[in-house]
Protein backbone atom coordinates (compact mmCIF):
# COMPACT_ATOMS: atom_id res chain seq x y z
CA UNK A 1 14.00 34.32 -56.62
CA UNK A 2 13.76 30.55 -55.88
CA UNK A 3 12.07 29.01 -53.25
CA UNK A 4 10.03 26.48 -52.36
CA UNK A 5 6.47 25.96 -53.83
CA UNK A 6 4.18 26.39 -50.59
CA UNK A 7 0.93 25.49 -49.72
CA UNK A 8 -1.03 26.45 -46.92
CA UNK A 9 -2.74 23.70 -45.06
CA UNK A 10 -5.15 23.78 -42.58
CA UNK A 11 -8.82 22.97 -41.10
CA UNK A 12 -11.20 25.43 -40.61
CA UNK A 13 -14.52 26.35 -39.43
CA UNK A 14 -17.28 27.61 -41.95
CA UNK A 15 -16.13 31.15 -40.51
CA UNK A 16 -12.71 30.84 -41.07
CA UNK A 17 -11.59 29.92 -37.43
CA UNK A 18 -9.27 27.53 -37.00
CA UNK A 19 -9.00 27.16 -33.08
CA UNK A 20 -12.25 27.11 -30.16
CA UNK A 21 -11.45 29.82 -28.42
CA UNK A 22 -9.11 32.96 -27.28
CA UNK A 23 -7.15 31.37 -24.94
CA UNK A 24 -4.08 28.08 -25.58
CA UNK A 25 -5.95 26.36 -23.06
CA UNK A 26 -8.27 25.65 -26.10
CA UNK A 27 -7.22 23.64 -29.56
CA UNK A 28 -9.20 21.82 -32.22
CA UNK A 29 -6.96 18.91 -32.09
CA UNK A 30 -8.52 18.60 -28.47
CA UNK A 31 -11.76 20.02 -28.78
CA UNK A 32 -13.14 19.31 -31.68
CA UNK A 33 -13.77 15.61 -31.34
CA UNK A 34 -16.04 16.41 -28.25
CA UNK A 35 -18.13 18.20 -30.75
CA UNK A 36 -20.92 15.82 -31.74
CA UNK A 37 -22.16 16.35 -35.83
CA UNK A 38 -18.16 17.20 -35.91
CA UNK A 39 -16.42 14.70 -34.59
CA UNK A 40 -17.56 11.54 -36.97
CA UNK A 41 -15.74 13.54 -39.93
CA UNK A 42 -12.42 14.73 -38.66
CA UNK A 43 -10.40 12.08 -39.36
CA UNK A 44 -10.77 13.16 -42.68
CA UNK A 45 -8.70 16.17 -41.94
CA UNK A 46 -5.22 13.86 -40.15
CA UNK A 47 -5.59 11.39 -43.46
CA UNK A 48 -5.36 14.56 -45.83
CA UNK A 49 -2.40 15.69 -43.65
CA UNK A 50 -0.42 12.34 -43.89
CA UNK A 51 -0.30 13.25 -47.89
CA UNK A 52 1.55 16.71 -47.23
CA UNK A 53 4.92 17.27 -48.15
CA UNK A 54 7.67 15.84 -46.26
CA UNK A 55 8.80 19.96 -45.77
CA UNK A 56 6.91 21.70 -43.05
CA UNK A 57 6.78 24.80 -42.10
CA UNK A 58 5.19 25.85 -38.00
CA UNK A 59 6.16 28.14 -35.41
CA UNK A 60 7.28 27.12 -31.79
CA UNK A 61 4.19 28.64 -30.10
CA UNK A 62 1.86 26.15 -32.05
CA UNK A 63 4.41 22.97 -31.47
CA UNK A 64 4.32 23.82 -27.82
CA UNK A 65 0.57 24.19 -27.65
CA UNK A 66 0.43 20.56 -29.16
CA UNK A 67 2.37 19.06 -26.52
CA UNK A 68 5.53 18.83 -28.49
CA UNK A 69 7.25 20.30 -25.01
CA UNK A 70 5.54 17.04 -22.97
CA UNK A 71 6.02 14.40 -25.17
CA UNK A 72 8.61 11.78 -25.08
CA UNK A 73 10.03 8.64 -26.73
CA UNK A 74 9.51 9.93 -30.45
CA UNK A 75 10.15 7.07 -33.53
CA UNK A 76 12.53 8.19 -35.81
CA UNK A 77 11.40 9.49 -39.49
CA UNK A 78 14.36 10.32 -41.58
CA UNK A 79 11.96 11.84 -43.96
CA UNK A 80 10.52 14.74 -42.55
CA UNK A 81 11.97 18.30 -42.17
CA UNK A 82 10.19 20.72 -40.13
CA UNK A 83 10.97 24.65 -40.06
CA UNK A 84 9.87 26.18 -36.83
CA UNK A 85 9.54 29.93 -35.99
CA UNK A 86 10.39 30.59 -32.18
CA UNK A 87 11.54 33.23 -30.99
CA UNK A 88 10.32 34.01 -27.25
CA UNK A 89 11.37 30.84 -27.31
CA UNK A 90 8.62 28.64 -26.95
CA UNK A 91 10.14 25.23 -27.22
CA UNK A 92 11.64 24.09 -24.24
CA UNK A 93 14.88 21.88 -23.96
CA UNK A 94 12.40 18.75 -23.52
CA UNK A 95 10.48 19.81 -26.60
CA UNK A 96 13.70 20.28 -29.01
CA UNK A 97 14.79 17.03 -27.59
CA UNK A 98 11.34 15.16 -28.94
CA UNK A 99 11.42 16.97 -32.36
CA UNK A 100 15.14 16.33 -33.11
CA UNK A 101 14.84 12.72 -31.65
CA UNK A 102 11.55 12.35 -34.31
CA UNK A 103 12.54 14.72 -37.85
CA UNK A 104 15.12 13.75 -40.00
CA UNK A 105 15.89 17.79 -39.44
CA UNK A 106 14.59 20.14 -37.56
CA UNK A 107 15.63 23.75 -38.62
CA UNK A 108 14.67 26.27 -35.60
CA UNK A 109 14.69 30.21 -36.79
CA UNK A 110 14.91 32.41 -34.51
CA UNK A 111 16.02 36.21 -33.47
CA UNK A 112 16.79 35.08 -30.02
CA UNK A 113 20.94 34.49 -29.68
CA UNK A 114 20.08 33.10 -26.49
CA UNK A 115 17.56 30.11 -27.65
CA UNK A 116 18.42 26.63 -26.44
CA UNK A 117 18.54 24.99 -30.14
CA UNK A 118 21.88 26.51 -30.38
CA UNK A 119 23.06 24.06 -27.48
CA UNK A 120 21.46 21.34 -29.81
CA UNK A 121 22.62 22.59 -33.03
CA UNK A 122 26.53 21.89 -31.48
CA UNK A 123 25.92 18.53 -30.45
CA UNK A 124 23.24 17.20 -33.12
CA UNK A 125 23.46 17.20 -36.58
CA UNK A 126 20.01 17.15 -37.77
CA UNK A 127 19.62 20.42 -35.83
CA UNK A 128 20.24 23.62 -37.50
CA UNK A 129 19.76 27.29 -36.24
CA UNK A 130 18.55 29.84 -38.77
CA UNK A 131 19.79 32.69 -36.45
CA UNK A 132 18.42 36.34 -37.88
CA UNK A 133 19.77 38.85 -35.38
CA UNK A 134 16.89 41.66 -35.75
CA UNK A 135 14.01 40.59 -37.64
CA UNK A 136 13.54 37.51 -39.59
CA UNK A 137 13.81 38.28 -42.97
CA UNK A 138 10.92 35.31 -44.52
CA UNK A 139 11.95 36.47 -48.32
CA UNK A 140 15.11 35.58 -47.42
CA UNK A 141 14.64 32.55 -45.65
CA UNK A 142 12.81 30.73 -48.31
CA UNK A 143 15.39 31.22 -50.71
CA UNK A 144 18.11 29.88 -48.14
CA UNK A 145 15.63 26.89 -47.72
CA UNK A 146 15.82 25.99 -51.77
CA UNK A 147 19.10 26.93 -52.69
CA UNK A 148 21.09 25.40 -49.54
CA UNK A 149 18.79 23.14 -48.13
CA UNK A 150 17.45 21.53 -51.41
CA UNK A 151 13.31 22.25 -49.80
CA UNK A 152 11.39 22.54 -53.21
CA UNK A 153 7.95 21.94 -51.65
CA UNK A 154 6.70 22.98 -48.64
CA UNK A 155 3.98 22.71 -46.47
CA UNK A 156 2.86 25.68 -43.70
CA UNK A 157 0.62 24.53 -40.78
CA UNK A 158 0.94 28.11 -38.58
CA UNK A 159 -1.13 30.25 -36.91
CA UNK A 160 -3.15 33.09 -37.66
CA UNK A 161 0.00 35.49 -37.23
CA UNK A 162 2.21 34.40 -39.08
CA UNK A 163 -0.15 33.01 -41.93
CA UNK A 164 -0.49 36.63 -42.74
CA UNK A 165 3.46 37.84 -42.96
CA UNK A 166 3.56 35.06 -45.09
CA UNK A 167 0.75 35.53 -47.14
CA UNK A 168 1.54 39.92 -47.46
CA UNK A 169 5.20 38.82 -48.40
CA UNK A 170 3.90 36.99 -51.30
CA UNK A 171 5.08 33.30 -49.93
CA UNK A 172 1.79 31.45 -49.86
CA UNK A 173 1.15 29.80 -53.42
CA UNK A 174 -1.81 27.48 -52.82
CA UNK A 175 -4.30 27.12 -49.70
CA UNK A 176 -5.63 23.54 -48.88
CA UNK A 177 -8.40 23.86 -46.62
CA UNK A 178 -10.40 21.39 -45.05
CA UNK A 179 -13.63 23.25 -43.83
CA UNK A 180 -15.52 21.06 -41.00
CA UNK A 181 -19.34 21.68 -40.20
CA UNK A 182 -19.31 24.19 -37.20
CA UNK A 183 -19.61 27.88 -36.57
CA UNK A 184 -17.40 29.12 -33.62
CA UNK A 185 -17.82 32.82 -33.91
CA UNK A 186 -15.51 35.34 -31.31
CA UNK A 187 -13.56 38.44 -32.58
CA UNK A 188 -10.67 37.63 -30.53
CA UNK A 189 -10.77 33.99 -31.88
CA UNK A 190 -7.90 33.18 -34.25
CA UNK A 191 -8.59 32.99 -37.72
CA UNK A 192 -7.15 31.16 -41.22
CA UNK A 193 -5.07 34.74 -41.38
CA UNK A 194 -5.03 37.37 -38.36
CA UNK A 195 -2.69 40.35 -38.42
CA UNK A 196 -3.18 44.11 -38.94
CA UNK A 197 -5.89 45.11 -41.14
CA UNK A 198 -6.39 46.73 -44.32
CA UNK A 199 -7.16 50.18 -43.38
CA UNK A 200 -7.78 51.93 -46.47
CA UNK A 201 -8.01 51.72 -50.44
CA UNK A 202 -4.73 51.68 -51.36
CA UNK A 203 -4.32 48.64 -49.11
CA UNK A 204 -6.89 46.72 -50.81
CA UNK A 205 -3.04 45.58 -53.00
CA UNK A 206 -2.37 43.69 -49.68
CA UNK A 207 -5.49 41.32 -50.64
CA UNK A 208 -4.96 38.13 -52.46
CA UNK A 209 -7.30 36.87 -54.89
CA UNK A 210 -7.91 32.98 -55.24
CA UNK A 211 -8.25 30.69 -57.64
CA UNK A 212 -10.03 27.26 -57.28
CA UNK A 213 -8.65 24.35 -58.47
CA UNK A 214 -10.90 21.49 -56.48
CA UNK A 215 -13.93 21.13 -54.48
CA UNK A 216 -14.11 17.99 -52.39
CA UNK A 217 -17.07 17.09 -50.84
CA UNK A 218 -15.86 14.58 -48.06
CA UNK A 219 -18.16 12.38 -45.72
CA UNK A 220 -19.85 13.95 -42.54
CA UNK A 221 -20.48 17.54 -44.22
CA UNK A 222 -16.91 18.08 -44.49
CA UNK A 223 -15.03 19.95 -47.81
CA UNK A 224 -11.56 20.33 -48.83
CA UNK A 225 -10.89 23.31 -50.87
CA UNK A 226 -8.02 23.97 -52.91
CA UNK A 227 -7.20 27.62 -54.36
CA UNK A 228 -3.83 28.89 -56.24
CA UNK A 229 -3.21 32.01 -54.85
CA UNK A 230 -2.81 34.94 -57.19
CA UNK A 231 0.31 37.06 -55.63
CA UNK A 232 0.16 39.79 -58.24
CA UNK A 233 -3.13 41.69 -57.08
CA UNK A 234 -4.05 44.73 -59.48
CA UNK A 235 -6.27 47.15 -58.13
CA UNK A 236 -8.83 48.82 -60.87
């Protein structure tokens, strides 16, 4: 199958957390840089992501806990694509109406016939509905991202949720971390993958091995880590 070459990118905590707390009331974006010992480093992080591809992949419920549903006046980039997950939906009106005035194209895939971006899709030709009528199909919808939409490289920045379809389905090819200096600790606190657990031997296929490819060790204690991710695990 063709699809895209993917990397996951994203910034962590030294136990794999990558937001403060249990709640969307709390974000690194917004929390982190009140951290002092973390702060000075974490522009680190936004210059790394500036380097990404121009392909990237989110979900709705992480745009809207950014503020993409609040912001306004967006400056055009032709360049970017971004492929966003919603299905509740999360977006708002307001929110599709910032991302479609800012992406060159924003593709929204959802299971819900009844999402605004449809209304956009009609009127707005960098919009354009990825509409899976039971359950999105992700195998699927990579290869309809290569083969129709010309995406070759692509960059996921998504929660802890969806981090792991992706990564069980065999879609994640490389991980770029970038780890910053703080322990946040909390069970219910989303991680670098969530999702169901392995719950026995014969599960331990669902694991991925990694391979590392580059140690960085940045300014203010930070690291960026890159691993190629070994989808064919073989259990001995």
């Amino acid at each position: 199958m063709k699809r895209p070459l993917t990397t996951l990118f994203l910034l962590s905590s030294v136990d794999g957390k990558i937001s403060i707390g249990d709640t969307d009331a709390l974000d690194f974006d917004k929390d982190l840089p009140r951290i002092a010992g973390v702060k000075e480093g974490l522009r680190q992080y936004y210059d790394l992501e500036k380097k990404t591809d121009f392909w990237s992949f989110n979900t709705g419920r992480v745009l809207a806990k950014v503020g993409a549903n609040k912001k306004k006046n967006p400056v055009k980039n032709r360049v970017l694509r971004f492929v966003v997950v919603d299905n509740k939906p999360h977006l708002t009106r307001s929110g599709l109406l910032y991302l479609s005035g800012w992406l060159g194209k924003l593709f929204v895939v959802t299971t819900n016939k009844n999402h605004p971006a449809f209304e956009f899709a009609e009127k707005n030709g960098n919009v354009v509905v990825l509409y899976y009528p039971r359950a999105i199909d992700f195998v699927d919808l990579f290869s309809k991202l290569c083969g129709k939409h010309a995406c070759k490289r692509l960059t996921i920045q998504s929660g802890g949720s969806m981090n792991a379809v992706l990564l069980r389905k065999g879609l994640i090819d490389r991980v770029s971390i970038v780890v910053a200096p703080v322990l946040i600790g909390g069970k219910d606190t989303t991680t670098v993958v969530d999702g169901e657990s392995l719950h026995s031997v014969k599960d331990l296929v669902k694991a991925r091995a990694l391979k590392l490819r580059k140690c960085s060790v940045l300014k203010n204690s930070y690291l960026h880590l890159l691993y190629d991710v070994d989808n064919n695990t073989k259990i001995r």
